[in-house]
Protein backbone atom coordinates (compact mmCIF):
# COMPACT_ATOMS: atom_id res chain seq x y z
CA UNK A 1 -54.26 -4.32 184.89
CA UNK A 2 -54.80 -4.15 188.80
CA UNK A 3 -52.19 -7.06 189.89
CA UNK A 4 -54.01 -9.37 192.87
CA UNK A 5 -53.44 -11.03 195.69
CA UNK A 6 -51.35 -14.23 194.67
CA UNK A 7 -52.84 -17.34 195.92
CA UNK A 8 -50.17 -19.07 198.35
CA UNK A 9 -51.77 -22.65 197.79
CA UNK A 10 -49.27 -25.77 196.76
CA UNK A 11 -51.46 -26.08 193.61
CA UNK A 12 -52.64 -22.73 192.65
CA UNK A 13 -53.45 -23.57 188.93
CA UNK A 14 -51.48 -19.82 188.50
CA UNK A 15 -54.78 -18.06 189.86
CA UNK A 16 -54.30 -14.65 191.74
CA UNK A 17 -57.19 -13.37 194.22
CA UNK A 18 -58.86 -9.49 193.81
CA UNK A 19 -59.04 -9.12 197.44
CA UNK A 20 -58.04 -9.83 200.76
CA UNK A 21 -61.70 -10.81 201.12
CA UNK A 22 -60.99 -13.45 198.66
CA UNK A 23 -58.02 -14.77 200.05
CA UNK A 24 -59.62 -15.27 203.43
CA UNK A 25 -62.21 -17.56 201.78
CA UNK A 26 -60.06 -19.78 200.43
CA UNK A 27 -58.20 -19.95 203.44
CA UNK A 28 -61.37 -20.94 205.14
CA UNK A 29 -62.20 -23.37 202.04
CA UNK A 30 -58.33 -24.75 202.81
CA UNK A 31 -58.91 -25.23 206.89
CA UNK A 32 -62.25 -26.84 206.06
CA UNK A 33 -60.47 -29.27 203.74
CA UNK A 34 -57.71 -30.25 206.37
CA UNK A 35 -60.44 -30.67 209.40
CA UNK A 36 -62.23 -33.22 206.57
CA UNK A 37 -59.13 -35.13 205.65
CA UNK A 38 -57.96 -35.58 209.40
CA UNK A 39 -61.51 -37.23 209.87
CA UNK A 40 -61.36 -39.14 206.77
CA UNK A 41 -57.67 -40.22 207.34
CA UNK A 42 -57.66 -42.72 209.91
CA UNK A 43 -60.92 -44.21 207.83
CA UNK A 44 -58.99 -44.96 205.22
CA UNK A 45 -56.13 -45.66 206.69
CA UNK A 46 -57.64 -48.90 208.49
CA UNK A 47 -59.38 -49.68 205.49
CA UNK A 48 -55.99 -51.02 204.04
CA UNK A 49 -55.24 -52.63 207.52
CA UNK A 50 -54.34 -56.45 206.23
CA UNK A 51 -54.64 -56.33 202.50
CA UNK A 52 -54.62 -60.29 202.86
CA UNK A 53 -57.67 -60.00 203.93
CA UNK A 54 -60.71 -59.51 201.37
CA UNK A 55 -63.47 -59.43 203.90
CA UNK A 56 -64.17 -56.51 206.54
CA UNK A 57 -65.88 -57.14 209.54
CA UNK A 58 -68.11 -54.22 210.63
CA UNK A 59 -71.01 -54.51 212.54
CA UNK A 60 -74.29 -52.98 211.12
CA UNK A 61 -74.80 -50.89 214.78
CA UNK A 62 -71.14 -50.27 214.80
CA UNK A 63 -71.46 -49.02 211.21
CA UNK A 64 -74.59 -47.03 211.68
CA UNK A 65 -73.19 -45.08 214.77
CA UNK A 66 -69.28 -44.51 213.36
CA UNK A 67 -70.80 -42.95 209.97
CA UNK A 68 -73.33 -40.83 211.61
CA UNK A 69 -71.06 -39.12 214.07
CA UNK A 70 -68.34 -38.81 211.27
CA UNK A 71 -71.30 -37.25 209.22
CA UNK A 72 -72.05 -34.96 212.08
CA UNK A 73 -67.94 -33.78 212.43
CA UNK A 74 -68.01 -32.76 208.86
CA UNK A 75 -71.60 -31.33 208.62
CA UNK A 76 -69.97 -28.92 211.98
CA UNK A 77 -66.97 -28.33 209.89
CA UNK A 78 -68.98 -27.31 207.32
CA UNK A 79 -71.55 -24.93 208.76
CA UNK A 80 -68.92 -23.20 210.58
């Protein structure tokens, strides 16, 4: 048996790649997923701003225009 490309991910689930090709995608696949989580980050990070609290204030305009140009940062990430 042809021995692959090992996978040099934290969590690999023991998986080895065929090809270089395949190890670029993932890599790709990887970078997407840390351009997503620095967007998503901060979100969630002021979402448990005051835990006291059990009431966030967030203005439907406000709202409207922070999700759609988060949507638009990912849907970039994505096609790229």
């Amino acid at each position: 048996m042809k021995e692959g490309v090992h996978c040099l991910t934290e969590d690999d689930f023991g998986f080895t790649l065929e090809n270089e090709n395949d190890l670029k995608k993932v890599e790709v696949i990887d970078t997407r997923a840390k351009e997503i989580w620095k967007i998503i980050e901060p979100f969630l990070d002021n979402l448990m701003k005051n835990p006291e609290k059990d009431v966030i204030k967030w203005p439907g305009q406000v709202r409207v225009k922070v999700i759609t140009e988060v949507k638009q940062k990912i849907q970039k990430i994505m096609e790229d």
